[in-house]
Protein backbone atom coordinates (compact mmCIF):
# COMPACT_ATOMS: atom_id res chain seq x y z
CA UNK A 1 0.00 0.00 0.00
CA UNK A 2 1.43 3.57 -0.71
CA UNK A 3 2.32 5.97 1.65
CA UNK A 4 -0.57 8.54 0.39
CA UNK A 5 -2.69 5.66 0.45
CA UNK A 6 -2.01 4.92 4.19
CA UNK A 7 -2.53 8.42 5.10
CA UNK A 8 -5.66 8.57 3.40
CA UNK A 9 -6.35 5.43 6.08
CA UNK A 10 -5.17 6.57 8.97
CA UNK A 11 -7.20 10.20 8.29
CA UNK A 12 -10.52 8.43 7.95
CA UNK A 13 -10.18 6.46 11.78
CA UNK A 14 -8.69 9.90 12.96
CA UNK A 15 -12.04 11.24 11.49
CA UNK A 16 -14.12 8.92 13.51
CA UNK A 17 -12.45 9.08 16.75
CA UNK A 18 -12.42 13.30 16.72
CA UNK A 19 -16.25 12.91 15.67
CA UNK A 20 -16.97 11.00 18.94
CA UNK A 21 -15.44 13.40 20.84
CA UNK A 22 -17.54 16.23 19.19
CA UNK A 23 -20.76 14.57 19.80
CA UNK A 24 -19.79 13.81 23.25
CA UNK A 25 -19.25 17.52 24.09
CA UNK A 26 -22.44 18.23 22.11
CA UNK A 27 -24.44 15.49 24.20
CA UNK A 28 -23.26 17.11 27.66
CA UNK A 29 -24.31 20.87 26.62
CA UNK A 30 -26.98 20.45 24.24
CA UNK A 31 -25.29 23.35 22.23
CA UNK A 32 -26.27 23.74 18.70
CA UNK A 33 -22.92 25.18 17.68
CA UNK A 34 -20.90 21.98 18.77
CA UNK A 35 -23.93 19.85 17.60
CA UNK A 36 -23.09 21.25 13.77
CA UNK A 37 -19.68 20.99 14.18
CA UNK A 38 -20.27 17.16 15.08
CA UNK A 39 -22.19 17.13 11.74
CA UNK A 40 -19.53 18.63 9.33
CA UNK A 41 -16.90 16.48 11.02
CA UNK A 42 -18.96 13.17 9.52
CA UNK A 43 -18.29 14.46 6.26
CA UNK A 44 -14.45 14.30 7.03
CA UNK A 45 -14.74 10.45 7.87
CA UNK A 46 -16.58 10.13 4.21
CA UNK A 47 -14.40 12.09 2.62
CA UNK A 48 -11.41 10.89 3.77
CA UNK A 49 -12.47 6.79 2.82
CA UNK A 50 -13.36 8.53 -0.57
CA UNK A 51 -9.61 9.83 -0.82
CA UNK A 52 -8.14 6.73 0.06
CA UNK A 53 -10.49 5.34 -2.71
CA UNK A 54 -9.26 7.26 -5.19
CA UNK A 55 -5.67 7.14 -4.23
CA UNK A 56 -5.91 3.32 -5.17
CA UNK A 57 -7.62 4.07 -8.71
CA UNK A 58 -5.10 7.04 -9.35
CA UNK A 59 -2.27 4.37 -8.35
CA UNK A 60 -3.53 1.97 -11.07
CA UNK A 61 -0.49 1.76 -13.99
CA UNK A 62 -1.72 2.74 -17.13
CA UNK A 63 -3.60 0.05 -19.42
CA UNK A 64 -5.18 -0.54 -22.48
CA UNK A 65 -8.40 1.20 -21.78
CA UNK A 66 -6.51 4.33 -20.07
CA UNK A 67 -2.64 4.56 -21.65
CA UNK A 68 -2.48 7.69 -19.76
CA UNK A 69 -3.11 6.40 -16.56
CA UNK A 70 -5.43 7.12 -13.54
CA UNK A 71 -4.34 9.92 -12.23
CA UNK A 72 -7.45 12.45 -12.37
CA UNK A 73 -9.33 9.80 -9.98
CA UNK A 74 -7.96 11.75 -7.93
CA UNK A 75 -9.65 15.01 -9.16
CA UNK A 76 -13.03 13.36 -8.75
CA UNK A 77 -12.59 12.78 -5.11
CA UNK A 78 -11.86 16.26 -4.45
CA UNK A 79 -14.69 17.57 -6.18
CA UNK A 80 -17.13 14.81 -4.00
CA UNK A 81 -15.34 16.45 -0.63
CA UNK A 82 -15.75 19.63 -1.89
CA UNK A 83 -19.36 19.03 -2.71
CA UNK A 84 -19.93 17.16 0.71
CA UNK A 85 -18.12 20.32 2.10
CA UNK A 86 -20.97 22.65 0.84
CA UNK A 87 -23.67 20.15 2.15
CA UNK A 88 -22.30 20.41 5.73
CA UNK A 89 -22.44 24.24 5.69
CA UNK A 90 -26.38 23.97 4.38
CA UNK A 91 -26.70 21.55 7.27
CA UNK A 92 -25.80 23.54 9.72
CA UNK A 93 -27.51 26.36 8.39
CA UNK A 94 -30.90 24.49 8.74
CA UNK A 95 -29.98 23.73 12.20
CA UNK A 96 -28.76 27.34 12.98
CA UNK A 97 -31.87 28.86 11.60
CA UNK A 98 -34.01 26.85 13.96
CA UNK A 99 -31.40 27.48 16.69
CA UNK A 100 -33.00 31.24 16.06
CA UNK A 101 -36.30 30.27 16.79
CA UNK A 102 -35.53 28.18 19.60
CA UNK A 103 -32.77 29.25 21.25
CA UNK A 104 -31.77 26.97 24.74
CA UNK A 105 -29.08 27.86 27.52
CA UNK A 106 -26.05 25.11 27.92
CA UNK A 107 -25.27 22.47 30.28
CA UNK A 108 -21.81 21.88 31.77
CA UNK A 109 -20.24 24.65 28.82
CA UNK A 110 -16.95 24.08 30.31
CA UNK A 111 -16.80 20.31 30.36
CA UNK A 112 -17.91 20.95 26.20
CA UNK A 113 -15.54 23.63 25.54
CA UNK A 114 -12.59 21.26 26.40
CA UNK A 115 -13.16 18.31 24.92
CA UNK A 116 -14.19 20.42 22.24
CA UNK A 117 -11.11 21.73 22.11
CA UNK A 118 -9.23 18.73 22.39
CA UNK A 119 -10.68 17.26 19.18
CA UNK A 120 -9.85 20.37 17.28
CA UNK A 121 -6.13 20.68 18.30
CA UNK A 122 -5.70 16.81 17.08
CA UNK A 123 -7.49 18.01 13.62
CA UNK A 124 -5.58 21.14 13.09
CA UNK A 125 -2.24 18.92 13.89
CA UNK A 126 -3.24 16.16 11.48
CA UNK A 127 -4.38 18.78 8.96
CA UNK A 128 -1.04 20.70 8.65
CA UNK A 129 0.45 16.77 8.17
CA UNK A 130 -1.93 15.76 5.58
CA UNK A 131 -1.62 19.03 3.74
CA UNK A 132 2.46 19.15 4.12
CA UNK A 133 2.05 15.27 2.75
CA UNK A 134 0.13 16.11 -0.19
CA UNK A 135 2.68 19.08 -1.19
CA UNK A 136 5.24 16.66 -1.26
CA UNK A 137 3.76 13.75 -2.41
CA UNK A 138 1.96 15.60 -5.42
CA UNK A 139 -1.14 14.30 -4.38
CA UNK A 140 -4.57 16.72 -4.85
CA UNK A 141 -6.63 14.00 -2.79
CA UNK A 142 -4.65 14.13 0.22
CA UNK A 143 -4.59 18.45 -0.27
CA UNK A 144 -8.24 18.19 -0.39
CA UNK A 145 -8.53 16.06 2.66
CA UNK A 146 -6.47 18.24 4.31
CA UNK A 147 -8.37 21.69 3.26
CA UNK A 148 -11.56 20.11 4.37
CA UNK A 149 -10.11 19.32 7.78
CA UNK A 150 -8.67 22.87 7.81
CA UNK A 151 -12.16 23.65 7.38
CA UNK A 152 -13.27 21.64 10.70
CA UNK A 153 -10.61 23.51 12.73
CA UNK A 154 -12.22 27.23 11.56
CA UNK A 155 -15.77 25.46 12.45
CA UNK A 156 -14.69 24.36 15.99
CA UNK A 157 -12.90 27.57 16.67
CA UNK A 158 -15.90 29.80 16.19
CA UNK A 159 -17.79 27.07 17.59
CA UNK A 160 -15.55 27.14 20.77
CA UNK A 161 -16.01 31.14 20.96
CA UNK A 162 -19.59 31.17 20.11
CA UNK A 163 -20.31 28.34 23.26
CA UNK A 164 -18.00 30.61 24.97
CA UNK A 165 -20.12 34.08 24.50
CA UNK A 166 -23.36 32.11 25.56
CA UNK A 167 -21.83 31.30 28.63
CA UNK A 168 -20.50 34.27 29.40
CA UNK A 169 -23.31 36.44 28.05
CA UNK A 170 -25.89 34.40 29.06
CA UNK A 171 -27.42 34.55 25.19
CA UNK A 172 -28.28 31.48 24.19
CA UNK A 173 -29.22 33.41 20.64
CA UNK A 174 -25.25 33.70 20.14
CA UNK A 175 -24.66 30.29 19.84
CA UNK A 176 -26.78 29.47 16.86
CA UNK A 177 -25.35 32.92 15.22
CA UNK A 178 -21.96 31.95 15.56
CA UNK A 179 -22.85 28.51 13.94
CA UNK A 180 -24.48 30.82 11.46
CA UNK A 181 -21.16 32.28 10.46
CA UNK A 182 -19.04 29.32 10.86
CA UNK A 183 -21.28 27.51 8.24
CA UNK A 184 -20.71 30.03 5.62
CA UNK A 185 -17.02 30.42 6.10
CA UNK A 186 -17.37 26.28 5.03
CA UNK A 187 -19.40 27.00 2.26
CA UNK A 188 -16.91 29.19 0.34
CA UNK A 189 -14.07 26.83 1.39
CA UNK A 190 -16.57 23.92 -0.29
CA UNK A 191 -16.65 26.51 -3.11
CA UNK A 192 -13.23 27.12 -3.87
CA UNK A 193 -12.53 23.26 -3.68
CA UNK A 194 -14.87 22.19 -6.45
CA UNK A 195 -13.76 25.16 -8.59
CA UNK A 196 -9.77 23.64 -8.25
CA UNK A 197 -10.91 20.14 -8.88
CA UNK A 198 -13.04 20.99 -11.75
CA UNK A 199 -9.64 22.98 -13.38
CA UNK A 200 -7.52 19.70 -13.11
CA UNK A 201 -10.42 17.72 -14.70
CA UNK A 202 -10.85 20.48 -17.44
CA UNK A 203 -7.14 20.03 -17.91
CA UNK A 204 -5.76 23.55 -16.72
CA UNK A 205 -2.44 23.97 -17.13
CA UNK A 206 -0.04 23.52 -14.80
CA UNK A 207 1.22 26.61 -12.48
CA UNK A 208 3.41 29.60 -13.48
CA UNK A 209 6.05 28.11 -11.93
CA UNK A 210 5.84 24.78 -13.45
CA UNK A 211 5.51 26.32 -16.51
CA UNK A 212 8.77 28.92 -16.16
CA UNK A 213 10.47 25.53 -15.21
CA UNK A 214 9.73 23.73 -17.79
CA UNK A 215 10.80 26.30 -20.25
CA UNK A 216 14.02 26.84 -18.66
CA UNK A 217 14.91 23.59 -18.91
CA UNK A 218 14.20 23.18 -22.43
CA UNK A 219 16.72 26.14 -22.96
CA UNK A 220 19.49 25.12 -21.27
CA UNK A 221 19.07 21.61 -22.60
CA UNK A 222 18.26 21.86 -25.71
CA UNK A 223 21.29 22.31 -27.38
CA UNK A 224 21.66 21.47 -30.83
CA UNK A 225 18.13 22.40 -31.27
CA UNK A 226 16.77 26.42 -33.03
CA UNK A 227 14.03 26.69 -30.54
CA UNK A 228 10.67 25.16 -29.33
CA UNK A 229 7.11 26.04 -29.71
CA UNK A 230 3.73 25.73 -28.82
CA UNK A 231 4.83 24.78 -25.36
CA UNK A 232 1.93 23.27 -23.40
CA UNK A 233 0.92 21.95 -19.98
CA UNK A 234 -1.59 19.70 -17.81
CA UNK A 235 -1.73 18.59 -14.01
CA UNK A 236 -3.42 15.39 -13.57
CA UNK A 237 -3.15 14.14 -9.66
CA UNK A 238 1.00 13.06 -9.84
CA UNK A 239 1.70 13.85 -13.00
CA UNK A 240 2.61 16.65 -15.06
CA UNK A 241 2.24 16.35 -18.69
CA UNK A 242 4.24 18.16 -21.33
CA UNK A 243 4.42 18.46 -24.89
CA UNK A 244 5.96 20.76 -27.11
CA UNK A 245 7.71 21.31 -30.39
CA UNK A 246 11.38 21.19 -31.14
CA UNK A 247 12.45 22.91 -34.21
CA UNK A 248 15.82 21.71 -35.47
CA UNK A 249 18.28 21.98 -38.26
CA UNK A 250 17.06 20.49 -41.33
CA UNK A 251 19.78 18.59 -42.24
CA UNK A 252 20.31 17.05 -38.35
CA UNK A 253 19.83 13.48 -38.66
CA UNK A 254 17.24 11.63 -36.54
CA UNK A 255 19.35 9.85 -33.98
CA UNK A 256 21.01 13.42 -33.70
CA UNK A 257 17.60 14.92 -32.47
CA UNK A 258 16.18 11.61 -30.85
CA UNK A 259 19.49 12.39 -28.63
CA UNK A 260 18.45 15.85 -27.82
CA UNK A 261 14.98 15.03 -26.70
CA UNK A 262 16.03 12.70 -24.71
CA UNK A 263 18.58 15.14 -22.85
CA UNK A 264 15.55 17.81 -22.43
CA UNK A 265 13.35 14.53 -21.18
CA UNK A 266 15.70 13.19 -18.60
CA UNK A 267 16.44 16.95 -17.30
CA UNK A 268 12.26 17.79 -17.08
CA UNK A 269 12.02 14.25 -15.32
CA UNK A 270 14.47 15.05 -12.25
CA UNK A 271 13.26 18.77 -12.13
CA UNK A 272 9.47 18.02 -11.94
CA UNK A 273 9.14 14.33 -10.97
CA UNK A 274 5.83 12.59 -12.69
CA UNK A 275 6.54 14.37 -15.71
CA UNK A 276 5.27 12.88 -19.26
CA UNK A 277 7.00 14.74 -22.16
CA UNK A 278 6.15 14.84 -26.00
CA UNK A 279 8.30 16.16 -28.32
CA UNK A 280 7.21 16.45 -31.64
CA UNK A 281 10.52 17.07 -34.00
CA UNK A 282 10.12 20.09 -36.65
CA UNK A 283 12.63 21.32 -39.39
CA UNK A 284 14.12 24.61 -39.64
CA UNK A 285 11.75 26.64 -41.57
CA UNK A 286 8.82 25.92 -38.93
CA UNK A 287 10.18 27.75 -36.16
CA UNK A 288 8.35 30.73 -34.71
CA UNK A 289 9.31 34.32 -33.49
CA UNK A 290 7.95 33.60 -30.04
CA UNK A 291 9.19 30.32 -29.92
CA UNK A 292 11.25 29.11 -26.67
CA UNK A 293 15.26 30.18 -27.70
CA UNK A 294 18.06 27.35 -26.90
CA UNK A 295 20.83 28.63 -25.52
């Protein structure tokens, strides 16, 4: 089993046990704010077994029916989170509104507070790891997973200070307002989920820098070659693909440029790992003014 796939793993039980924790706190105050926070931490348990899901169909090798691989499985988990994401926020809008019209006082706040807060320090801690492990690992599951527990820590921290003003205040109205708020701060992070995904399904290319990379690399080791063109770019989960076209002398022999592809291929491969090039060979008298130089 992969490593990405393991975290994927581990995240969902992590999921389960800070959930129990959250309706335990919610059970001994009968607060509506930690009651919707117990809600939109369920959707981290689902979303987390669909990551690890996903991580086993993106770590399929390529095959007859899909010679580029599986990667964008990976794509389609993190628009399912994201989408889960922005049913948690209505959910807890529902429950807010009728919060509103029914407002109650808490029972033992500070016994809820704390264990509370105990389940959100182990999220925000496993968060930072999940998100710091899909950076490195390449992997937009894991990032996703890790955004929508990011998400959980901003519920249970205005969730903590909204349980915290009711007991202080002695409003009860402030704790369904604060769960008010919280629930559309996780609506645009829902949001701005399913808008990334839907960009690595629709094949948007990669980053600046990626991009800036991967033409300075086919400068410096491109020698031999005029220039290169039409330079383009995709993301999908791991891997970056790259094609592009290489103009060259017209009387350079084939083996001659087979050589220099593979020179730019090998250098693209060790400075963005997962890359797929394809270089498509062109004579002098195609090259174009805004064409990539060779140095």
């Amino acid at each position: 089993m992969e490593r990405s796939q393991q975290a994927a793993l581990l995240s969902a039980g992590i999921g389960i046990a800070v959930t129990a924790l959250k309706f335990y706190a919610a059970w001994l105050t009968g607060s509506l704010a930690l009651y919707s926070d117990a809600l939109e931490s369920i959707i981290n348990v689902v979303a987390a077994a669909g990551a690890f899901i996903a991580l086993r169909i993106a770590a399929q090798p390529a095959d007859e029916d899909h010679p580029y691989g599986h990667h964008k499985a990976e794509f389609f988990s993190a628009v399912v989170e994201g989408a889960l994401i922005v049913i948690a926020a209505l959910m807890i809008l529902h429950e807010a509104y009728n919060g509103f019209l029914n407002p109650k006082p808490l029972d033992a706040p500070a016994a809820g507070l704390a264990i509370n807060g105990v389940a959100g320090v182990i999220n925000a801690v496993w968060a930072w790891a999940l998100l710091r492990w899909g950076r490195e690992w390449r992997s937009p599951a894991l990032i996703a997973d890790a955004r929508h527990i990011f998400a959980d820590v901003v519920t249970s921290i205005g969730v903590l200070g909204g349980v915290a003003a009711v007991w202080f205040t002695g409003y009860p109205v402030l704790d369904p307002a604060i769960a008010g708020l919280v629930a559309l701060n996780i609506l645009w992070s829902g949001y701005r989920m399913v808008r990334e995904s839907v960009d690595g399904l629709m094949d948007k290319a990669a980053s600046a820098e990626v991009v800036g990379q991967v033409r300075t690399v086919i400068s410096r080791h491109g020698e031999g070659a005029l220039e290169a063109h039409d330079v383009r770019t995709r993301s999908a989960g791991r891997a970056t693909f790259v094609d592009f076209h290489l103009v060259v002398p017209g009387d350079m022999t084939v083996a001659e440029s087979h050589a220099i592809c593979d020179r730019i291929e090998g250098a693209l491969e060790v400075t963005i790992p997962g890359t797929v090039v394809t270089i498509h060979v062109e004579p002098a008298d195609e090259a174009k003014a805004q064409g990539v130089p060779v140095l």
